[in-house]
C-alpha atoms as a PDB file:
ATOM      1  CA  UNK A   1     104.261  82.707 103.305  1.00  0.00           C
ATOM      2  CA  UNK A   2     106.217  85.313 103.843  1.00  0.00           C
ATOM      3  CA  UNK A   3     106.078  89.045 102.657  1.00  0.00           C
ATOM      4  CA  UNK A   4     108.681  90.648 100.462  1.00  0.00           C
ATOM      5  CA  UNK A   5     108.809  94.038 100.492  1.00  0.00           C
ATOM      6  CA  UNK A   6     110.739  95.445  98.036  1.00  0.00           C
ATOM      7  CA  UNK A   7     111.722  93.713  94.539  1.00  0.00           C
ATOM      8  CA  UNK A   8     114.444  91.233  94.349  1.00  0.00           C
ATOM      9  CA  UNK A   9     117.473  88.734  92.631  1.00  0.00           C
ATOM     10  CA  UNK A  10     120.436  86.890  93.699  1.00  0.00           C
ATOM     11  CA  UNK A  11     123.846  86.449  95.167  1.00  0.00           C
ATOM     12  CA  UNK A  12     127.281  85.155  97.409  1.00  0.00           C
ATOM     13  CA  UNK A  13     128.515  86.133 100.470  1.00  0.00           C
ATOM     14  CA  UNK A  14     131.056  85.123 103.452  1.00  0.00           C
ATOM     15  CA  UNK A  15     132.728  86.503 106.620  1.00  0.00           C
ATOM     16  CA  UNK A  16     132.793  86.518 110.548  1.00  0.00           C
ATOM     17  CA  UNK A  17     129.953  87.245 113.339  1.00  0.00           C
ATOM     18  CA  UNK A  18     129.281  88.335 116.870  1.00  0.00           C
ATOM     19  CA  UNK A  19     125.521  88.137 117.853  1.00  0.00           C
ATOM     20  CA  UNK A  20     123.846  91.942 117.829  1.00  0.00           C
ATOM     21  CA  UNK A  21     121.364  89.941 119.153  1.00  0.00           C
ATOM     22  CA  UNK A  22     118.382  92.787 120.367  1.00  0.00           C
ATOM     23  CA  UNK A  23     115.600  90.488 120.125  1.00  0.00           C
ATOM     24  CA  UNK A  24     114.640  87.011 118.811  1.00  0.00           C
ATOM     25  CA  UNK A  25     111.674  84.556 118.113  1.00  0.00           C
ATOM     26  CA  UNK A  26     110.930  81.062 119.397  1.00  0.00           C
ATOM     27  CA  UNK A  27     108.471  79.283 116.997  1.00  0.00           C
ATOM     28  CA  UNK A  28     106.307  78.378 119.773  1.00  0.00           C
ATOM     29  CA  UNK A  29     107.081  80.623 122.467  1.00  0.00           C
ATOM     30  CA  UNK A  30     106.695  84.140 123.290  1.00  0.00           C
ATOM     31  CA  UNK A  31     109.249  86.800 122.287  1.00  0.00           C
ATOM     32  CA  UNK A  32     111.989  87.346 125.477  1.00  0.00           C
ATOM     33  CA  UNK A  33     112.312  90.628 126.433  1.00  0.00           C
ATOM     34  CA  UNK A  34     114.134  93.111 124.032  1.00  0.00           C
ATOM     35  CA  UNK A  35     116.995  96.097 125.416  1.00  0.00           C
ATOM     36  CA  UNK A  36     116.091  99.739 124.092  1.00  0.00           C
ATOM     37  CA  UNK A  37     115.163 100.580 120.655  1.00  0.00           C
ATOM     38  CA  UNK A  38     115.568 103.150 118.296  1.00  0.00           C
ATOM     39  CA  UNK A  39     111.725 103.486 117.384  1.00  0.00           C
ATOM     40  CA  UNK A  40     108.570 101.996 116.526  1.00  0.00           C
ATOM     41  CA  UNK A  41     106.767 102.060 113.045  1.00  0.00           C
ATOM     42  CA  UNK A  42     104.824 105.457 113.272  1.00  0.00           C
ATOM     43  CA  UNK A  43     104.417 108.472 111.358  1.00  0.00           C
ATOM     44  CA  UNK A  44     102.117 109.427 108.475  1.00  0.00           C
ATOM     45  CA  UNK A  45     101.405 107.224 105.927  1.00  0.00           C
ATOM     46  CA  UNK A  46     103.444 107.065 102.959  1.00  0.00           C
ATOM     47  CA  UNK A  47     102.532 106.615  99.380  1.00  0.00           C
ATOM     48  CA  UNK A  48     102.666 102.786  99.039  1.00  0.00           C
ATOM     49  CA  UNK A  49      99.832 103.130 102.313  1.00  0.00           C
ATOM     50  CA  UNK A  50      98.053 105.403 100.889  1.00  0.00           C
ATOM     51  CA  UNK A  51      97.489 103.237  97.564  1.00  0.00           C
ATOM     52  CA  UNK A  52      97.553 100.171  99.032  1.00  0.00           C
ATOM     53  CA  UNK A  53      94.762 100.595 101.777  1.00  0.00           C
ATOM     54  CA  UNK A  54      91.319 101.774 101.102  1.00  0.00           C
ATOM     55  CA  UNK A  55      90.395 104.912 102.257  1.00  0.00           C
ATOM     56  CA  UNK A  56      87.714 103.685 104.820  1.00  0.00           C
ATOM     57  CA  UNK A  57      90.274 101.047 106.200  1.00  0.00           C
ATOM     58  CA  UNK A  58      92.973 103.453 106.477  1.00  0.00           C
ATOM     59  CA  UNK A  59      90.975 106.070 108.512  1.00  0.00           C
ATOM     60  CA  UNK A  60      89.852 103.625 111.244  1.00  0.00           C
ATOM     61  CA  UNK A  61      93.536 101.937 111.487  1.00  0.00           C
ATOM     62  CA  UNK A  62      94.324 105.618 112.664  1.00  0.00           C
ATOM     63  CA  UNK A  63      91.169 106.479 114.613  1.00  0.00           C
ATOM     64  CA  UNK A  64      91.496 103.207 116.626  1.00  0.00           C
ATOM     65  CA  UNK A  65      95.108 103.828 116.969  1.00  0.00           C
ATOM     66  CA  UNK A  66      94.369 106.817 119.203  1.00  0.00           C
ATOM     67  CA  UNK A  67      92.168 105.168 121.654  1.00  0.00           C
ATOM     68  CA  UNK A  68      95.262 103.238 122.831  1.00  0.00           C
ATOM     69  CA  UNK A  69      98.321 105.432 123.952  1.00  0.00           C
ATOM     70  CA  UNK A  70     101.332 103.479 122.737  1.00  0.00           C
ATOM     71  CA  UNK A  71      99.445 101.600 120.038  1.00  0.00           C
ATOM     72  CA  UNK A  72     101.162 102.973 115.946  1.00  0.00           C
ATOM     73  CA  UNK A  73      98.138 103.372 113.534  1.00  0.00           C
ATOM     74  CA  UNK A  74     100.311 101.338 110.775  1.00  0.00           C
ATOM     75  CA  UNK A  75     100.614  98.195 113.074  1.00  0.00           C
ATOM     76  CA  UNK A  76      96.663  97.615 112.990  1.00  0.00           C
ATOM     77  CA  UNK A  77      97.340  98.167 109.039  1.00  0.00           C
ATOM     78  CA  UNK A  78      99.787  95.331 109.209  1.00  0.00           C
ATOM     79  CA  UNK A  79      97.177  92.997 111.082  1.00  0.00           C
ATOM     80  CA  UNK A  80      94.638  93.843 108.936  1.00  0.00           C
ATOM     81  CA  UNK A  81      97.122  93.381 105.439  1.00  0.00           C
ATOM     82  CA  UNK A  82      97.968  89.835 106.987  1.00  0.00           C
ATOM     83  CA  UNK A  83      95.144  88.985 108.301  1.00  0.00           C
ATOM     84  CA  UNK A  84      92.741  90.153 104.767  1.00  0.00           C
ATOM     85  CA  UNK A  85      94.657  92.358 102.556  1.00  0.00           C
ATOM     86  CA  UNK A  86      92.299  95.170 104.359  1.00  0.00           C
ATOM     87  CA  UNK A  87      88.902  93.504 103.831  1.00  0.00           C
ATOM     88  CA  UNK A  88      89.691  92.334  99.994  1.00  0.00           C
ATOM     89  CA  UNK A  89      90.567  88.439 100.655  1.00  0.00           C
ATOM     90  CA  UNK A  90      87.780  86.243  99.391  1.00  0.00           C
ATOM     91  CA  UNK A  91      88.947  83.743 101.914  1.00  0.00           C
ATOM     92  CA  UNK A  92      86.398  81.911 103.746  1.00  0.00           C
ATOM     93  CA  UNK A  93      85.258  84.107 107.006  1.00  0.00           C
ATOM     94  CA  UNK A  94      86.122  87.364 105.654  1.00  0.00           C
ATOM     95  CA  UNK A  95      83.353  89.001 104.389  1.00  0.00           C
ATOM     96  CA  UNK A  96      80.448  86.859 105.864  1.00  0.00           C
ATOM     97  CA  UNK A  97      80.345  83.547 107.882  1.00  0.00           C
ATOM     98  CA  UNK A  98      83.762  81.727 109.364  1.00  0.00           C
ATOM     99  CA  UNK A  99      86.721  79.715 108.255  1.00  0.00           C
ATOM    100  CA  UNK A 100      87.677  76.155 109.344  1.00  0.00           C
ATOM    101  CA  UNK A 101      89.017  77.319 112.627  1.00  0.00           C
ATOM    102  CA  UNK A 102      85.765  79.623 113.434  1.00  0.00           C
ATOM    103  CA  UNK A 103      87.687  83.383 112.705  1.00  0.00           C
ATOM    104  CA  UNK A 104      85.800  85.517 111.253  1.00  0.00           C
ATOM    105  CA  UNK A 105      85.678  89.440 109.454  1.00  0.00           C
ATOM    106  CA  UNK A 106      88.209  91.574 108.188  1.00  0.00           C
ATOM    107  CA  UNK A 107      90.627  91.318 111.392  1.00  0.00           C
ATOM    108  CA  UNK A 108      89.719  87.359 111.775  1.00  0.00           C
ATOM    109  CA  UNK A 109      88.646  87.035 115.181  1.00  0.00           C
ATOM    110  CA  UNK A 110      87.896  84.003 117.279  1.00  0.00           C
ATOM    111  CA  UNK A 111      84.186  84.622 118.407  1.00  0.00           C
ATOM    112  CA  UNK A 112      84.994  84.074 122.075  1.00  0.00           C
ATOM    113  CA  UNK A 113      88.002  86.771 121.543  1.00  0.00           C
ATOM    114  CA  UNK A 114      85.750  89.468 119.756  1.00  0.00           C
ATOM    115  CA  UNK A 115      83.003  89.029 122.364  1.00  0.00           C
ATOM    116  CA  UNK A 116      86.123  89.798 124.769  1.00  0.00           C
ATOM    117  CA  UNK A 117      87.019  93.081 123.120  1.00  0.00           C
ATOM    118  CA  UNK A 118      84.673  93.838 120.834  1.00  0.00           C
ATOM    119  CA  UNK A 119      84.324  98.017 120.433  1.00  0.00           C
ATOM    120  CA  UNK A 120      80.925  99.035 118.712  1.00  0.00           C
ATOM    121  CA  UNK A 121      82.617 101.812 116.463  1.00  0.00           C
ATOM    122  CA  UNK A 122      79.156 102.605 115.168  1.00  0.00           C
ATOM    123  CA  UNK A 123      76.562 102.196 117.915  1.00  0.00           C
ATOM    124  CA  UNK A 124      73.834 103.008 115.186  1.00  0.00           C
ATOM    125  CA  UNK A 125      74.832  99.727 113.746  1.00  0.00           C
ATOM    126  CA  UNK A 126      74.970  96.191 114.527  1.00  0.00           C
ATOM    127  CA  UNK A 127      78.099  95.015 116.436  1.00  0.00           C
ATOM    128  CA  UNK A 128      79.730  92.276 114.230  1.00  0.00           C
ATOM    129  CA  UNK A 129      83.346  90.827 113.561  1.00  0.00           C
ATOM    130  CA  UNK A 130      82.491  91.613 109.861  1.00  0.00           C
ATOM    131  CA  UNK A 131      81.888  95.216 110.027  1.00  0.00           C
ATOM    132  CA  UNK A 132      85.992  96.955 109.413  1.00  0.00           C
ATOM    133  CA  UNK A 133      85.809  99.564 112.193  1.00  0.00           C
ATOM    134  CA  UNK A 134      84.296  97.431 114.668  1.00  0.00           C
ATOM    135  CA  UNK A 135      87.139  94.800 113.800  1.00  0.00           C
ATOM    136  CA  UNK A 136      89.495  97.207 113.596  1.00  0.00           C
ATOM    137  CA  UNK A 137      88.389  99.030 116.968  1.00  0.00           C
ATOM    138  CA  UNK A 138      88.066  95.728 118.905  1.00  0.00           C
ATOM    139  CA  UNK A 139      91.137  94.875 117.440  1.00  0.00           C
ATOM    140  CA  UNK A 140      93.034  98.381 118.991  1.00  0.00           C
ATOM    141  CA  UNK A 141      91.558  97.305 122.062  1.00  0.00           C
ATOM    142  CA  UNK A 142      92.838  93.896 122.526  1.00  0.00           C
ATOM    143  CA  UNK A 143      96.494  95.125 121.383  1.00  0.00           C
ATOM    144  CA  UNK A 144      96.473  97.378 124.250  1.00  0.00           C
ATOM    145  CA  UNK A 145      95.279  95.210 126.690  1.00  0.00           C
ATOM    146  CA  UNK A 146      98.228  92.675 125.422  1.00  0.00           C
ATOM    147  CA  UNK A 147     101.024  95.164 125.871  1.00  0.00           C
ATOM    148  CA  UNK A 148     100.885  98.126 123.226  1.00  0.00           C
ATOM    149  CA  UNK A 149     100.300 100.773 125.948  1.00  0.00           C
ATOM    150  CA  UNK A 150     103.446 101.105 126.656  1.00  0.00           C
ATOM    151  CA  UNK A 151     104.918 102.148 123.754  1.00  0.00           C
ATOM    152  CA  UNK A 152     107.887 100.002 123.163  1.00  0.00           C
ATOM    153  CA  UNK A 153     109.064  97.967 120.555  1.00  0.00           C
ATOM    154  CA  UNK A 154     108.791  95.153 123.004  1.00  0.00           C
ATOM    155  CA  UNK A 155     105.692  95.411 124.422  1.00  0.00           C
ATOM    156  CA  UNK A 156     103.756  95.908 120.946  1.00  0.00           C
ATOM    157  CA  UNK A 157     106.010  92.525 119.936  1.00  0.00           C
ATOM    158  CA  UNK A 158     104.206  90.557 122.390  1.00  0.00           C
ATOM    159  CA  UNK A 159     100.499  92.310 121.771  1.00  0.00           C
ATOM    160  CA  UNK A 160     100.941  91.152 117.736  1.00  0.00           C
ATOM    161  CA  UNK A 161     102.528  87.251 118.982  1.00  0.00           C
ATOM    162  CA  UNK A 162      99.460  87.204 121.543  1.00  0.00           C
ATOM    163  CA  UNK A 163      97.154  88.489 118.480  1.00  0.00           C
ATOM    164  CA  UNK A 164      98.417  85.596 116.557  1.00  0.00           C
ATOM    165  CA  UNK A 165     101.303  83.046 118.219  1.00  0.00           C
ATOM    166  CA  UNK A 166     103.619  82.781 115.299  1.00  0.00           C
ATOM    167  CA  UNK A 167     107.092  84.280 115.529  1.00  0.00           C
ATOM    168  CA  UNK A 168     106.135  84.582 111.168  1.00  0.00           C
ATOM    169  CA  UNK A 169     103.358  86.846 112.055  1.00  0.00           C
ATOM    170  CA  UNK A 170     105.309  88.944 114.268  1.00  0.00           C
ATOM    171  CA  UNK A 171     107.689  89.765 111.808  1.00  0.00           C
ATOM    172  CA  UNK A 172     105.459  90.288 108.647  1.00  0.00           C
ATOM    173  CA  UNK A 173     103.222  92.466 110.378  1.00  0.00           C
ATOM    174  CA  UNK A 174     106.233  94.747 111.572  1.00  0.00           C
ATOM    175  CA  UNK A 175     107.054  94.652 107.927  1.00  0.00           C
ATOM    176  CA  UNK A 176     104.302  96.441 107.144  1.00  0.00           C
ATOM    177  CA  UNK A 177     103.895  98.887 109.389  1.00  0.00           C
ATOM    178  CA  UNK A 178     107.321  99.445 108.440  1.00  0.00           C
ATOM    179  CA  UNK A 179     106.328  99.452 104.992  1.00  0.00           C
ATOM    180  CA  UNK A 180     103.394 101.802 105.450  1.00  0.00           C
ATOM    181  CA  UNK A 181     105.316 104.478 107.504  1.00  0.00           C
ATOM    182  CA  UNK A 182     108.649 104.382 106.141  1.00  0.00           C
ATOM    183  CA  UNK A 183     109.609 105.953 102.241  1.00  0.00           C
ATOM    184  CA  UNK A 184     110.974 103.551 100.243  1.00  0.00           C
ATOM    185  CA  UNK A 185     114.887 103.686  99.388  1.00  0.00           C
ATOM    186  CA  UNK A 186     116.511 104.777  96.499  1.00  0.00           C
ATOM    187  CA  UNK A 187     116.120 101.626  94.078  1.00  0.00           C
ATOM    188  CA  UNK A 188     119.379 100.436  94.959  1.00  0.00           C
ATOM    189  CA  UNK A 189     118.868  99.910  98.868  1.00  0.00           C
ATOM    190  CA  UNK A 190     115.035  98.509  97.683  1.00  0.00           C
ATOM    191  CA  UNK A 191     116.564  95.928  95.752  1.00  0.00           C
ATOM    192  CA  UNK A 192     119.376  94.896  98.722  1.00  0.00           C
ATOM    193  CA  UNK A 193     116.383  94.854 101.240  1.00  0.00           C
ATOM    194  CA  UNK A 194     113.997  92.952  98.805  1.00  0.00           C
ATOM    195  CA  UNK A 195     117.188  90.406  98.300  1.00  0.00           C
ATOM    196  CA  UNK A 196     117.195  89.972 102.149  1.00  0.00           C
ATOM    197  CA  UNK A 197     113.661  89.888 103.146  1.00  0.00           C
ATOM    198  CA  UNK A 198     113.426  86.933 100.425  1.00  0.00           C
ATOM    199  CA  UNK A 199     115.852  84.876 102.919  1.00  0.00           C
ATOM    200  CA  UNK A 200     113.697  85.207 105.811  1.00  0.00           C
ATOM    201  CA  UNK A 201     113.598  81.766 107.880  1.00  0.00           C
ATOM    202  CA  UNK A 202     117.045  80.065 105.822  1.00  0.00           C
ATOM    203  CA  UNK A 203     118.979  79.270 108.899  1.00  0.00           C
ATOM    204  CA  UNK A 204     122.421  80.678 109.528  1.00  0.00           C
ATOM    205  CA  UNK A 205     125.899  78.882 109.022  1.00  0.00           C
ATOM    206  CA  UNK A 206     129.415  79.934 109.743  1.00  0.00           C
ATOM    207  CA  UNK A 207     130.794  81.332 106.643  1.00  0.00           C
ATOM    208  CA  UNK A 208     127.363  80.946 104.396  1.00  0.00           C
ATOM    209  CA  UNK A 209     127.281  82.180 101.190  1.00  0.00           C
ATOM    210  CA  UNK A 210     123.772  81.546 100.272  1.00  0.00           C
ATOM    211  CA  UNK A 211     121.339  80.791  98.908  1.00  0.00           C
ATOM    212  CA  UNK A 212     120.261  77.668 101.399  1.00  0.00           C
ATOM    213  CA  UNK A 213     122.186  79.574 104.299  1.00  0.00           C
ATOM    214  CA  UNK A 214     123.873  82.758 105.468  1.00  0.00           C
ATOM    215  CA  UNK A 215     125.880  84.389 108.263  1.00  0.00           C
ATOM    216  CA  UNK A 216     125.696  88.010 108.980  1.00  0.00           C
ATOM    217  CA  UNK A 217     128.375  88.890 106.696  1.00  0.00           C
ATOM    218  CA  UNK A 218     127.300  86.993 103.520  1.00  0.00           C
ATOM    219  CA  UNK A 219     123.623  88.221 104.167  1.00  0.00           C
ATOM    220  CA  UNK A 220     124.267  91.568 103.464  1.00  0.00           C
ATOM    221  CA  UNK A 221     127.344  90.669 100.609  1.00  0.00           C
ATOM    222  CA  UNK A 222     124.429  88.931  98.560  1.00  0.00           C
ATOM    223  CA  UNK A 223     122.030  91.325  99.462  1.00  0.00           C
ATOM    224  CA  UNK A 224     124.016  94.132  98.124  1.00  0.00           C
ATOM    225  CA  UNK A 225     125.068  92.401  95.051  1.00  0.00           C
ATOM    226  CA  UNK A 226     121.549  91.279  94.236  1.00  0.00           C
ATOM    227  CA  UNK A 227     121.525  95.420  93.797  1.00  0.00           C
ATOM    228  CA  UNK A 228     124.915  95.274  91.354  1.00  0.00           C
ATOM    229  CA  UNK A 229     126.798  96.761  94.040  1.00  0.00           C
ATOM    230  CA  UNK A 230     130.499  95.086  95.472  1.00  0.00           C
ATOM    231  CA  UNK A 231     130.856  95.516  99.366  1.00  0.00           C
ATOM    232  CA  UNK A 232     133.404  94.055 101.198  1.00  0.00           C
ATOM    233  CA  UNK A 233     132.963  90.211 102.174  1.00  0.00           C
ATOM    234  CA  UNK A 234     133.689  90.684 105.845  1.00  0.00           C
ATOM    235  CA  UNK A 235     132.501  93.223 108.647  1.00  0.00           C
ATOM    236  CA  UNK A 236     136.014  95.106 108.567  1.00  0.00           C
ATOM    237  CA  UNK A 237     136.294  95.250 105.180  1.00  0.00           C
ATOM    238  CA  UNK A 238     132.763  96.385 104.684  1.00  0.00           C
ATOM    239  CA  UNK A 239     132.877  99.413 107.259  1.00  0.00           C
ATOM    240  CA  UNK A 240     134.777 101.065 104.211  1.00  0.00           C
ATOM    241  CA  UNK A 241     132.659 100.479 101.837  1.00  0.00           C
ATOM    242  CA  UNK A 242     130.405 103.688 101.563  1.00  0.00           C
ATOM    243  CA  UNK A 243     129.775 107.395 103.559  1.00  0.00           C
ATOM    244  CA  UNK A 244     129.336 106.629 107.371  1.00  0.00           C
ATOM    245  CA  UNK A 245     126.217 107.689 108.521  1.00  0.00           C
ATOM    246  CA  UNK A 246     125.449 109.498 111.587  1.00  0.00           C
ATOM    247  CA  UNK A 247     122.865 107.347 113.729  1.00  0.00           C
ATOM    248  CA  UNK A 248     120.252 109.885 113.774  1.00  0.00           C
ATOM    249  CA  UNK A 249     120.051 110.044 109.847  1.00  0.00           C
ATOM    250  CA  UNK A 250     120.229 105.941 108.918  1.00  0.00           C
ATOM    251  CA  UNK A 251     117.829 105.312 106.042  1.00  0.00           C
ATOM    252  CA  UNK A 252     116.159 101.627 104.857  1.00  0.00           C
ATOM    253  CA  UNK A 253     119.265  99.741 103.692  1.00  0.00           C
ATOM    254  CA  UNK A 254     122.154 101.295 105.128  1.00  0.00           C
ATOM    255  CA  UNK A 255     124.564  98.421 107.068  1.00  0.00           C
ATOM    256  CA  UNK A 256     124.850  98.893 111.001  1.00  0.00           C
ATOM    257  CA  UNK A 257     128.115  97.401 112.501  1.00  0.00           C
ATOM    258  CA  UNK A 258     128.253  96.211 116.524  1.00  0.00           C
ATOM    259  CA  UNK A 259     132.004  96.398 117.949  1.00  0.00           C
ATOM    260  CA  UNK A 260     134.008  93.421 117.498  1.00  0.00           C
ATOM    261  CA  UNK A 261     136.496  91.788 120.325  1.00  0.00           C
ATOM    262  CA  UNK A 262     138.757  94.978 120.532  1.00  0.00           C
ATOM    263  CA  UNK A 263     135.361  96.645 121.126  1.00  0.00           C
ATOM    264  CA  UNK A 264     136.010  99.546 118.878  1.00  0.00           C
ATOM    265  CA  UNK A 265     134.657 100.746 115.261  1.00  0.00           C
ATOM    266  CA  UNK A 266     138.183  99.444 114.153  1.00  0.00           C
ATOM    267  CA  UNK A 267     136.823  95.482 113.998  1.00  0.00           C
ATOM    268  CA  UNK A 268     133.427  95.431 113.960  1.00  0.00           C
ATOM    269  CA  UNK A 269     132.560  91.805 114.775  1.00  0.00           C
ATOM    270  CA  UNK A 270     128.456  92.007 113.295  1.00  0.00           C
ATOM    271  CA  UNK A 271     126.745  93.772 110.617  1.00  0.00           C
ATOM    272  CA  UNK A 272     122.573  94.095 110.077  1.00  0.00           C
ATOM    273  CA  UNK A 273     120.810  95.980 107.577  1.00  0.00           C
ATOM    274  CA  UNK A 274     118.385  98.674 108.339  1.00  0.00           C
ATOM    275  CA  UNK A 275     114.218  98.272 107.261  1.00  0.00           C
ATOM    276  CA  UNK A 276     113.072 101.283 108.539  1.00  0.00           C
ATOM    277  CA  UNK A 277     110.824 102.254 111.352  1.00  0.00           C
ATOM    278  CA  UNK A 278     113.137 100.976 114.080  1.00  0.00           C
ATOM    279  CA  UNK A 279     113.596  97.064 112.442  1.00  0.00           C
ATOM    280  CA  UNK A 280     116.652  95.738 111.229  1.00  0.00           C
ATOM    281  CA  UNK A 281     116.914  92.260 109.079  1.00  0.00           C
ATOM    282  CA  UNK A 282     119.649  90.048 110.125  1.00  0.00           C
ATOM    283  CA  UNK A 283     121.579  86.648 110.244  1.00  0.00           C
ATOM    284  CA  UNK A 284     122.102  86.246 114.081  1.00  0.00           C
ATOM    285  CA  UNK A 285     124.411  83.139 114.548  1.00  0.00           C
ATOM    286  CA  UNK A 286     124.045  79.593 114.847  1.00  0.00           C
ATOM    287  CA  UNK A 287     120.776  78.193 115.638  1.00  0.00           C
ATOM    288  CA  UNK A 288     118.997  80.847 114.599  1.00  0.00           C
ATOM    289  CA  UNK A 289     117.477  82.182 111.251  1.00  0.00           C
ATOM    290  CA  UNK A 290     117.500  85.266 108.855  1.00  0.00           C
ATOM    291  CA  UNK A 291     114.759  87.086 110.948  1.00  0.00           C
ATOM    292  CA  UNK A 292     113.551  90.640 111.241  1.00  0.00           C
ATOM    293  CA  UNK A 293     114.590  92.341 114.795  1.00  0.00           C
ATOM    294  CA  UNK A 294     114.450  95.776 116.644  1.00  0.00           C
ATOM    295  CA  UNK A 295     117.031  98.056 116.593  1.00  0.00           C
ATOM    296  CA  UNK A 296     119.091  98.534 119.803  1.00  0.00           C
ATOM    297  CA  UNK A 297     121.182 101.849 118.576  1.00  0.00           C
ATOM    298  CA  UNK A 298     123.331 101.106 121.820  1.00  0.00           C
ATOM    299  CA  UNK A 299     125.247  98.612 120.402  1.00  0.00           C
ATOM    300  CA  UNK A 300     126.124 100.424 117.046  1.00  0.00           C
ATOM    301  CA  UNK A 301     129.419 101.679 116.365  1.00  0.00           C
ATOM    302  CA  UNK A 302     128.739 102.636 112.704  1.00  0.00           C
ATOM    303  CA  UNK A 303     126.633 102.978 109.971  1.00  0.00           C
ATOM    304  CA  UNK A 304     127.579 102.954 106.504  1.00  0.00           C
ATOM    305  CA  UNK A 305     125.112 103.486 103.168  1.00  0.00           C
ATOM    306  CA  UNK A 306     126.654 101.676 100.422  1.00  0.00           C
ATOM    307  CA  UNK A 307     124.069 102.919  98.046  1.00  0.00           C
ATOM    308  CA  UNK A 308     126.023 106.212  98.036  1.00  0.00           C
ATOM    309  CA  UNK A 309     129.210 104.165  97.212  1.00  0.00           C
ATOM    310  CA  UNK A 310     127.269 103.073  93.826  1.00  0.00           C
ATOM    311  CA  UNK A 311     126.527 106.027  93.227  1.00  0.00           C
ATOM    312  CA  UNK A 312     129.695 107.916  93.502  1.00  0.00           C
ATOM    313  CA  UNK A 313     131.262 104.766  91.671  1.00  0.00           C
ATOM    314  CA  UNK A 314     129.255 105.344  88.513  1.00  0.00           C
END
């Protein structure tokens, strides 16, 4: 099942497409490499983290976090939100014993994979799956051994898909590091990016208007008027519709255009929408589905917030 993030309603849509494809999923593959990103979910935690985890949870996600160079405090907070809502799932395995496939504690580790990594955070205590900072500390550990050294967007996309090989998990997880490190948007852009995150996995279609299936244009369209607000239907049209943003100030929800055939801001020939925390939510083209992504800022030519647009409008 898939996380929404925000709060949420409905829409239509239409328009025209060239991939800003920066990074996509096979269901039972691993992720292909991704080009440069604009960031990775870090930062303090915000409000919504803050309430959301418990205090003890919260203060080994970022105590683990720092014995692995690389590895973001709120991705571990993502595994662990997935994985057992931070300990509070009465789920089989979670609190004592296993679950049908043998995982086990707050972090649900294989046996064979915790006696891998498994980090005593406590040596006063007894090592075990089911005590949260030795989880969540064995759990740091094995992320950085799959790839979150480094830094990058990409390599902590293939630490989480080792962690768990679903191209689902990926994505939700990033959500909530996302989530936990980025504020949330003025209600207008929350309920756009609620609206889209509730399409995740509906494939795309030339021309889709919703609700069974989108392109990149008609994604954001019913996204935007899920939040009362009328943007253009197509890519050029839409680059009008609210204040351009410089690249170094986009917020959660503001649209992202890559150039079109002429190559120029003139016909933009794709349009994502901004999550925060370097993710962007998106329609991709043919084959593929509404997914989250990273952000590769090198193939944006503008940024728009139509949130502002309301807002001036009103």
């Amino acid at each position: 099942m898939r996380t929404v993030v925000y709060g949420a309603a409905a829409a239509v849509a239409a328009a025209t497409a060239l991939p800003l494809l920066v990074l996509s999923f096979a269901a039972s593959a691993t992720p292909v490499a991704a080009q440069p990103v604009a960031a990775v979910p870090g930062g303090p935690p915000t409000d919504l983290a803050r309430r959301d985890i418990p205090a003890a949870y919260l203060r080994a996600y970022r105590a683990a976090a720092r014995t692995c160079p690389g590895l973001p405090w709120a991705v571990l907070a993502g595994i662990g939100k997935v994985e057992s809502d931070h300990g509070r799932s009465a789920l089989p395995g979670v609190r004592s014993g296993a679950n049908s496939a043998g995982a086990e504690g707050p972090m649900q580790f294989l046996p064979a994979t915790f006696a891998r990594y498994a980090v005593n955070a406590d040596p006063g205590s007894l090592l075990t799956p089911h005590d949260p900072a030795d989880a969540i500390f064995t759990a740091a550990r094995m992320l950085c051994a799959s790839g979150a050294r480094d830094g990058s967007m990409t390599g902590l996309q293939h630490a989480i898909f080792a962690y768990n090989h679903a191209s689902w998990y990926v994505t939700d997880v990033l959500v909530w590091a996302a989530r936990y490190t980025t504020t949330a948007p003025a209600s207008r852009a929350a309920r756009a990016l609620a609206y889209a995150e509730a399409q995740l996995g509906k494939p795309y279609c030339w021309a889709g208007q919703g609700p069974a299936c989108f392109d990149c244009s008609g994604l954001v369209y019913a996204a935007y008027a899920a939040a009362d607000i009328r943007i253009g239907r197509t890519t050029f049209q839409r680059r009008q519709d609210g204040l351009q943003i410089p690249l170094a100030q986009i917020r959660p929800g503001d649209l992202l255009f890559a150039a079109g055939a002429d190559g120029t801001p003139a016909g933009p020939g794709h349009v994502v929408m901004y999550l925060g925390g370097g993710l962007i939510i998106q329609a991709p083209q043919t084959g593929q589905d509404v997914q989250v992504d990273s952000l590769d800022l090198t193939t944006v030519i503008v940024a728009t917030r139509p949130a502002d647009l309301a807002a001036r409008r009103r």
